[in-house]
Protein backbone atom coordinates (compact mmCIF):
# COMPACT_ATOMS: atom_id res chain seq x y z
CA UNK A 1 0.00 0.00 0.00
CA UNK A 2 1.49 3.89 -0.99
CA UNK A 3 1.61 5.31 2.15
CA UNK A 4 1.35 9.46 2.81
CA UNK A 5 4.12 11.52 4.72
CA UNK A 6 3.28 15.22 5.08
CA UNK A 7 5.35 17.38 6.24
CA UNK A 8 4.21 21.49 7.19
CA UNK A 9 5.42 25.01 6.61
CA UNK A 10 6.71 27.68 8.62
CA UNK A 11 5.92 29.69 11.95
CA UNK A 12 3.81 26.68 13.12
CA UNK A 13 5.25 25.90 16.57
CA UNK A 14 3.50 25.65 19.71
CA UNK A 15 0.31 24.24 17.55
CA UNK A 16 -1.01 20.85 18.57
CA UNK A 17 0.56 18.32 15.80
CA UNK A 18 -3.02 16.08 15.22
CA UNK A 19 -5.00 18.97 14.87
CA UNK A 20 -2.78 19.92 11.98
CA UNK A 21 -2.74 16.69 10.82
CA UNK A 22 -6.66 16.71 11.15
CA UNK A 23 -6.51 19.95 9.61
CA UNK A 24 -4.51 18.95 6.60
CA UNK A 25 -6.23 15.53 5.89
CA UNK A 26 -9.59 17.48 6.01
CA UNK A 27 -8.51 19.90 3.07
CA UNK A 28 -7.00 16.97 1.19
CA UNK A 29 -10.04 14.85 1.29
CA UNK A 30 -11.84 17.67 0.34
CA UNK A 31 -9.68 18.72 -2.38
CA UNK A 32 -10.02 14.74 -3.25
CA UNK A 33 -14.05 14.81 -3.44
CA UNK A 34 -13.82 17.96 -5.74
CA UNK A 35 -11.23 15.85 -7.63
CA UNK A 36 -13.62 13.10 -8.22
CA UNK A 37 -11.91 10.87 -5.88
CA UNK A 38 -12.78 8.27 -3.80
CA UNK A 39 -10.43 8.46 -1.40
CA UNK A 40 -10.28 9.99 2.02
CA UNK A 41 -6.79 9.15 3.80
CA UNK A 42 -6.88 8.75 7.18
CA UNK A 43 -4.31 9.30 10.39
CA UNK A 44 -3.81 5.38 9.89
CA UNK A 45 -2.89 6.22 6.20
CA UNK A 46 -0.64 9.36 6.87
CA UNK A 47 2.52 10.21 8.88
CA UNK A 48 2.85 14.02 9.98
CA UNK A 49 6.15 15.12 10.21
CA UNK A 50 6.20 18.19 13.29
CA UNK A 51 9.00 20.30 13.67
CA UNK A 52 7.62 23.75 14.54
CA UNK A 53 8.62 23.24 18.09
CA UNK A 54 12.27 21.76 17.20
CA UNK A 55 12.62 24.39 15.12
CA UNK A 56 12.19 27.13 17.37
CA UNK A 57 13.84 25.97 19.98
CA UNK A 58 17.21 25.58 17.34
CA UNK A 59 16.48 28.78 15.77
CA UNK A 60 16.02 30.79 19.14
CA UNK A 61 18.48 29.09 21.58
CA UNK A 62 17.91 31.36 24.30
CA UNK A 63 16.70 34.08 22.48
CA UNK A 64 12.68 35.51 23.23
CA UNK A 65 10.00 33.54 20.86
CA UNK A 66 9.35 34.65 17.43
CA UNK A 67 7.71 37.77 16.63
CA UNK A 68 3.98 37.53 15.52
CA UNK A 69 2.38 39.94 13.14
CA UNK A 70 0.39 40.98 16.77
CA UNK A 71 3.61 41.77 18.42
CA UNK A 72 5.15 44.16 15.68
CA UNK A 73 1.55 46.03 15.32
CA UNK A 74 1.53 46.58 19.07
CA UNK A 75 5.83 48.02 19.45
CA UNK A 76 6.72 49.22 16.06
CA UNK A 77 10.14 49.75 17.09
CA UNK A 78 10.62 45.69 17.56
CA UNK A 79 11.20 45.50 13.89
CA UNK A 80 14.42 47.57 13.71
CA UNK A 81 15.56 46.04 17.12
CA UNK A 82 14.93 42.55 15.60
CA UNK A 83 16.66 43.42 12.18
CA UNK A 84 19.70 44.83 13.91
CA UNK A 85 20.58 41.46 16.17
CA UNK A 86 20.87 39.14 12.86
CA UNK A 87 24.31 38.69 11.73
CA UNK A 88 25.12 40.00 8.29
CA UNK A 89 24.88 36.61 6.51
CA UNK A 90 21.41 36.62 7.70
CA UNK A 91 20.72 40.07 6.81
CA UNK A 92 22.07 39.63 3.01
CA UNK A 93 19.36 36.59 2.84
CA UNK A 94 16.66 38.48 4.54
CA UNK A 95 17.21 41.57 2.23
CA UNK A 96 17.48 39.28 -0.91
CA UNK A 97 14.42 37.35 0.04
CA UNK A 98 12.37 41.03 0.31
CA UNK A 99 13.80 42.63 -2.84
CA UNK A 100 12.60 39.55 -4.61
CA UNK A 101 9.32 39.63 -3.19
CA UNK A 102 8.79 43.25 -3.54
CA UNK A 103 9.90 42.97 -7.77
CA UNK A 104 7.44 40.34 -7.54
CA UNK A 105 4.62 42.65 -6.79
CA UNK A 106 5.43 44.32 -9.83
CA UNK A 107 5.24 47.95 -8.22
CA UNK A 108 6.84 51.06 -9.31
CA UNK A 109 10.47 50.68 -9.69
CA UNK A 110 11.69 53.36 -7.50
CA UNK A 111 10.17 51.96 -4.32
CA UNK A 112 12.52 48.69 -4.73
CA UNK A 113 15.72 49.39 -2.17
CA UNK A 114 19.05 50.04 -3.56
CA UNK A 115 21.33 47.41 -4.02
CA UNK A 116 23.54 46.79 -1.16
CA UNK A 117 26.99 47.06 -2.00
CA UNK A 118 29.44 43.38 -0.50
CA UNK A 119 31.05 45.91 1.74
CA UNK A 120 28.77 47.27 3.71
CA UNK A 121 28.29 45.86 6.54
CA UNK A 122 26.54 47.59 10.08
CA UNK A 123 24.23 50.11 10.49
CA UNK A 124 23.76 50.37 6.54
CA UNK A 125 23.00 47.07 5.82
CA UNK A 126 20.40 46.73 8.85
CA UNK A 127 18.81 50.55 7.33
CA UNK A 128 18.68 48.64 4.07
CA UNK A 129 16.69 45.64 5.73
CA UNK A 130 14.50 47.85 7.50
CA UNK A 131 13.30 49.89 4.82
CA UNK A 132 12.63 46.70 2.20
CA UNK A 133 10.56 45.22 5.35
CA UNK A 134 8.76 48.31 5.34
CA UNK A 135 8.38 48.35 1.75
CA UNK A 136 6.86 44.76 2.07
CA UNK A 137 4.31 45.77 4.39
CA UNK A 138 3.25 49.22 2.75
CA UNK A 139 3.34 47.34 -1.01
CA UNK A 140 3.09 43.58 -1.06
CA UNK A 141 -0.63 42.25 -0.52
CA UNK A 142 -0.66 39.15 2.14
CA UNK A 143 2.30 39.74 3.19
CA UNK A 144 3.61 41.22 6.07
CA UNK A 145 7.07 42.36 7.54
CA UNK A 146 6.42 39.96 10.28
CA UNK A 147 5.60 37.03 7.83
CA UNK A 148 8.78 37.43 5.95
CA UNK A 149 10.81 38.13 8.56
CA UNK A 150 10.02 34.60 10.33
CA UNK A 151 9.85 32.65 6.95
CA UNK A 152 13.54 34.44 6.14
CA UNK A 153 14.81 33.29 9.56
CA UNK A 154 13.60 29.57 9.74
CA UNK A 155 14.56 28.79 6.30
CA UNK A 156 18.00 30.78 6.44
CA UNK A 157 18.67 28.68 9.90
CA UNK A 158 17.73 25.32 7.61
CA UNK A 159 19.80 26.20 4.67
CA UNK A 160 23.14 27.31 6.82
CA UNK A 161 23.22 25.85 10.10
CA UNK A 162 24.36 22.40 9.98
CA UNK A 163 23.03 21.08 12.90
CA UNK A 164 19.68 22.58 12.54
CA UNK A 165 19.23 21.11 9.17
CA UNK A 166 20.45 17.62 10.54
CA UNK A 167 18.15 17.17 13.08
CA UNK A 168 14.70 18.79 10.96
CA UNK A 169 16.04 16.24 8.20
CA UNK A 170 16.00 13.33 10.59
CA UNK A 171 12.28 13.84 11.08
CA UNK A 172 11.43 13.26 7.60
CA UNK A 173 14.38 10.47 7.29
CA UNK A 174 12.53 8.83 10.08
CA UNK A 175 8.86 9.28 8.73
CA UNK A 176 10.11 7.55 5.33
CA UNK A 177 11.83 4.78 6.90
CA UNK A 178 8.20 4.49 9.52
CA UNK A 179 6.04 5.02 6.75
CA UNK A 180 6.80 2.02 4.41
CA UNK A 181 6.85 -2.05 4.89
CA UNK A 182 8.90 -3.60 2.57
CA UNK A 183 9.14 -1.82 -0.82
CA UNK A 184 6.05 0.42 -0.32
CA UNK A 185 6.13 3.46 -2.05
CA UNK A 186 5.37 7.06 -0.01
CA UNK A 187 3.88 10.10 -1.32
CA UNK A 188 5.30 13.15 -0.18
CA UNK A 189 3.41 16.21 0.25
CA UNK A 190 5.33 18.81 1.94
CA UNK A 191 4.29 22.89 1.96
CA UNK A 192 6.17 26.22 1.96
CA UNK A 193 9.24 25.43 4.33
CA UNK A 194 8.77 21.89 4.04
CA UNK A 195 9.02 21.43 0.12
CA UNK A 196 12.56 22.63 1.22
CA UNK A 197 13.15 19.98 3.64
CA UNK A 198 11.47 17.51 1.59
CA UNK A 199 13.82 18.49 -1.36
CA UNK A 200 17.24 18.59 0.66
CA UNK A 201 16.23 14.84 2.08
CA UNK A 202 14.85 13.35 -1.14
CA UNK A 203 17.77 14.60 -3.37
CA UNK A 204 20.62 13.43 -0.99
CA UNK A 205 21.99 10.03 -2.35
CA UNK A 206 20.93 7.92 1.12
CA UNK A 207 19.05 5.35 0.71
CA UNK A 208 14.72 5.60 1.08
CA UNK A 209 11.29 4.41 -0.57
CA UNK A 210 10.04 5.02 -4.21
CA UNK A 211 8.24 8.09 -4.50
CA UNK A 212 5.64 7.86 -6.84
CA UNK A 213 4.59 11.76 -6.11
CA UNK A 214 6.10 14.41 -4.91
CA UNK A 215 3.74 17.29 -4.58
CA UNK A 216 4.77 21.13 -3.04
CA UNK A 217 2.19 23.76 -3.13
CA UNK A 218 3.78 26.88 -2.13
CA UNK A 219 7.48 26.27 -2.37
CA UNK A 220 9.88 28.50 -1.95
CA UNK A 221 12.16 26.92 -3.61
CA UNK A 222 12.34 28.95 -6.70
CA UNK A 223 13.30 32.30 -4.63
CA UNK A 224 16.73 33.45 -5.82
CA UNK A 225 18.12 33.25 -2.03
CA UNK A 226 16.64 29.80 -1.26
CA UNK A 227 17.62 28.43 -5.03
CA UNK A 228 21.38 29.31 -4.61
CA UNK A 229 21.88 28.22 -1.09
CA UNK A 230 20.78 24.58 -2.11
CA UNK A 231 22.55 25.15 -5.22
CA UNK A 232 25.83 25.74 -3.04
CA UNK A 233 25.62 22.66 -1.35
CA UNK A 234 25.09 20.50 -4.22
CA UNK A 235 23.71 20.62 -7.85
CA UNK A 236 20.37 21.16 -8.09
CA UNK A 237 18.49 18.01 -9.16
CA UNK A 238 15.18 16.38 -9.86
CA UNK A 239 15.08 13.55 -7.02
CA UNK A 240 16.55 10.07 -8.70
CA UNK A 241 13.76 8.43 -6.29
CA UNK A 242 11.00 10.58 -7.28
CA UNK A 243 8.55 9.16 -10.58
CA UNK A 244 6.36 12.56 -10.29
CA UNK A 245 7.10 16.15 -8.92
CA UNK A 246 4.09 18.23 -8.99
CA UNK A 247 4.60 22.17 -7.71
CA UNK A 248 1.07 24.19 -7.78
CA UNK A 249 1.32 27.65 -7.23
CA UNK A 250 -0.97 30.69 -6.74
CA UNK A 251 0.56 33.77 -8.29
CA UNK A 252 -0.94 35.70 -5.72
CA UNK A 253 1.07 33.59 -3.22
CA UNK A 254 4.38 35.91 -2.82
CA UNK A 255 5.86 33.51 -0.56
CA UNK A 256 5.86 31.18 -3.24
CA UNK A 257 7.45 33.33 -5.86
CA UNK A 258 7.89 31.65 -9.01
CA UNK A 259 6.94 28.84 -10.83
CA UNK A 260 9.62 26.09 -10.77
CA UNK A 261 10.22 26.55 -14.36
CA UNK A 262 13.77 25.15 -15.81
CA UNK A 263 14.47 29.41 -15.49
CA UNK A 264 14.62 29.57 -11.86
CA UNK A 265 14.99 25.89 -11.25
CA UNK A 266 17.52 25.01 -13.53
CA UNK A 267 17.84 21.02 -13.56
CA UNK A 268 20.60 18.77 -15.90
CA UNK A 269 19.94 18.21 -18.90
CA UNK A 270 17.47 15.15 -19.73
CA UNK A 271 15.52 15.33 -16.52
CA UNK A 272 11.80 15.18 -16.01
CA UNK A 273 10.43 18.23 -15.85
CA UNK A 274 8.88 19.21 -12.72
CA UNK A 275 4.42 20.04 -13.25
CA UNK A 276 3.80 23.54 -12.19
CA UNK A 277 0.25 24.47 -12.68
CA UNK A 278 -1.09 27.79 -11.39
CA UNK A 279 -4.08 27.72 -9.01
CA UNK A 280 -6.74 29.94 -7.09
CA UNK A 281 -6.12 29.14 -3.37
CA UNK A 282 -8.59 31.05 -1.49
CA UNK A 283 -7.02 31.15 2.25
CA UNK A 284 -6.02 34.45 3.35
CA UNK A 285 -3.06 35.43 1.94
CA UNK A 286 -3.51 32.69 -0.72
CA UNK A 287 -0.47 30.66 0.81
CA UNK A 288 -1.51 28.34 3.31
CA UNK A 289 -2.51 24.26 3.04
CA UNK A 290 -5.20 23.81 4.95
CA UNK A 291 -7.40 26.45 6.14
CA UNK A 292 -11.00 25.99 7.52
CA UNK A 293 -13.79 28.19 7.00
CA UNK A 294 -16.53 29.37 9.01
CA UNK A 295 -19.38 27.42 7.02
CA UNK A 296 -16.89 24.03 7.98
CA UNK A 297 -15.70 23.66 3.78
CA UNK A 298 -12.42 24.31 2.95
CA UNK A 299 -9.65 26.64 1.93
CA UNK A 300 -6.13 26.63 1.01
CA UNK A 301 -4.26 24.46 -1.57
CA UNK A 302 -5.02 21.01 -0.11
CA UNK A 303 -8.65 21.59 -0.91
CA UNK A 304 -8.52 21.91 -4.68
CA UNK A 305 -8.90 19.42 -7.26
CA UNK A 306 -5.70 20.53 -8.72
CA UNK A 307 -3.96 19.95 -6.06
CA UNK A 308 -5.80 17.13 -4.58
CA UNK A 309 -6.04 15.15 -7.61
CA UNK A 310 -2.79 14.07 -8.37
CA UNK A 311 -2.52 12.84 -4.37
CA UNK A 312 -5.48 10.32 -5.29
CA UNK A 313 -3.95 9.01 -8.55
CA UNK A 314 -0.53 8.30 -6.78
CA UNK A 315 -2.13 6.51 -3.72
CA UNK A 316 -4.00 4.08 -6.17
């Protein structure tokens, strides 16, 4: 039997693990019904792969909790404070990240920060930070300075700390290995943060189970920033273990930039080109997986047939 690993995005510690997983299995059996499907995987069917909580506590060490949207409405001057204790490596990927986003939004030209020269270092690069996270907030719809500036930190603590990256990647190793009996196949469905992690683990050469699907709504992975820091590790690749990589994508999603096309997701030569087909995800901010609305349907990318569908046709 194909067995189901999911694995979740950012700025999701502190939740309750099954209700996610309730959550997410909700949308995706929705998503299957509009698809046609009969299917309706179950917690017996699925493993849920939490990190939110490991992540924070790597990420923070004995630093204060993340800052919510709620936090940086109520003390405005948090956000420069916050900005200024990153380190500059850090501060290059944050200001990278926002400069991306904010071309993204296709405004005005002259509203887009100046480039930041390799020099400068300090006070001017955390001015330059500042003002783009402004910029983000005053310019970018469904996304906030807040939003970006926790994405920016969790995945630049994934992508360049070693030992964070070891242990989130363990989780997943584990849910693979737990997930299958024999040769059983998984699907992987992993979202925002966690197409990341599902990428780094599936394209490493260790061994694992077939993966008839691998589906990431809302990847990051074609942001400039995120692209290159995989890149410097090792070649960018479509998984050798992966039959089908599926990557659906609202353009109104800015934390999902850009299709994975072959122009920001440049593969070798010969391989299978990964599906990217554009969607209407109607959760606020159009990013998130599984979101529940007040008349008890569904929102978010999990829920549509789009997405859904190809989930049902790999599990059969």
């Amino acid at each position: 039997m194909t067995r189901l690993v999911l694995v979740h995005g950012r700025d999701l510690d502190g939740r309750d693990p099954e209700a996610l997983e309730a959550q997410w299995l909700g949308a995706l059996g929705a998503g299957l019904a509009a698809a046609g499907s009969p299917l309706r995987p179950t917690d017996d069917d699925a493993a849920f792969v939490y990190y939110g909580d490991t992540l924070e506590r790597l990420v923070d060490g004995g630093t204060p909790p993340p800052v919510t949207v709620h936090a940086l409405a109520a003390d405005p001057a948090a956000l420069p404070r916050l900005v200024g204790a990153l380190p500059d490596g850090e501060l290059r990927f944050l200001l990278d990240v926002a400069r991306e986003i904010l071309a993204g939004a296709r405004h005005r030209p002259d509203v887009v920060p100046p480039v930041v020269a390799e020099g400068v270092v300090g006070d001017a690069l955390v001015e330059a930070a500042v003002a783009a996270l402004a910029l983000v907030d005053r310019y970018v719809p469904g996304v906030s300075a807040a939003v970006l500036l926790t994405l920016t930190r969790d995945v630049y603590a994934y992508l360049h700390v070693d030992a964070v990256r070891r242990e989130i990647d363990a989780g997943l190793v584990d849910a693979l290995a737990g997930a299958t009996s024999g040769d059983e196949p998984v699907v992987v469905v992993a979202h925002s943060l966690g197409s990341v992690v599902a990428y780094s683990v599936l394209a490493g050469r260790g061994p694992g189970p077939e993966v008839p699907l691998l589906l990431t709504p809302g990847t990051p992975l074609g942001i400039r920033a995120v692209r290159d820091a995989l890149a410097s590790r090792a070649p960018l690749v479509f998984p050798a273990r992966v039959a089908r990589w599926v990557s659906p994508r609202d353009p109104r999603d800015l934390l999902a930039l850009h299709d994975l096309t072959p122009a920001v997701f440049p593969l070798p030569a010969g391989s299978p080109a990964i599906e990217a087909p554009r969607v209407t995800n109607r959760a606020p901010g159009f990013h998130a997986a599984a979101y529940p609305l007040d008349d008890g349907s569904w929102a978010g990318y999990l829920a549509l047939p789009e997405v859904a569908g190809p989930v049902g046709e790999a599990l059969t």
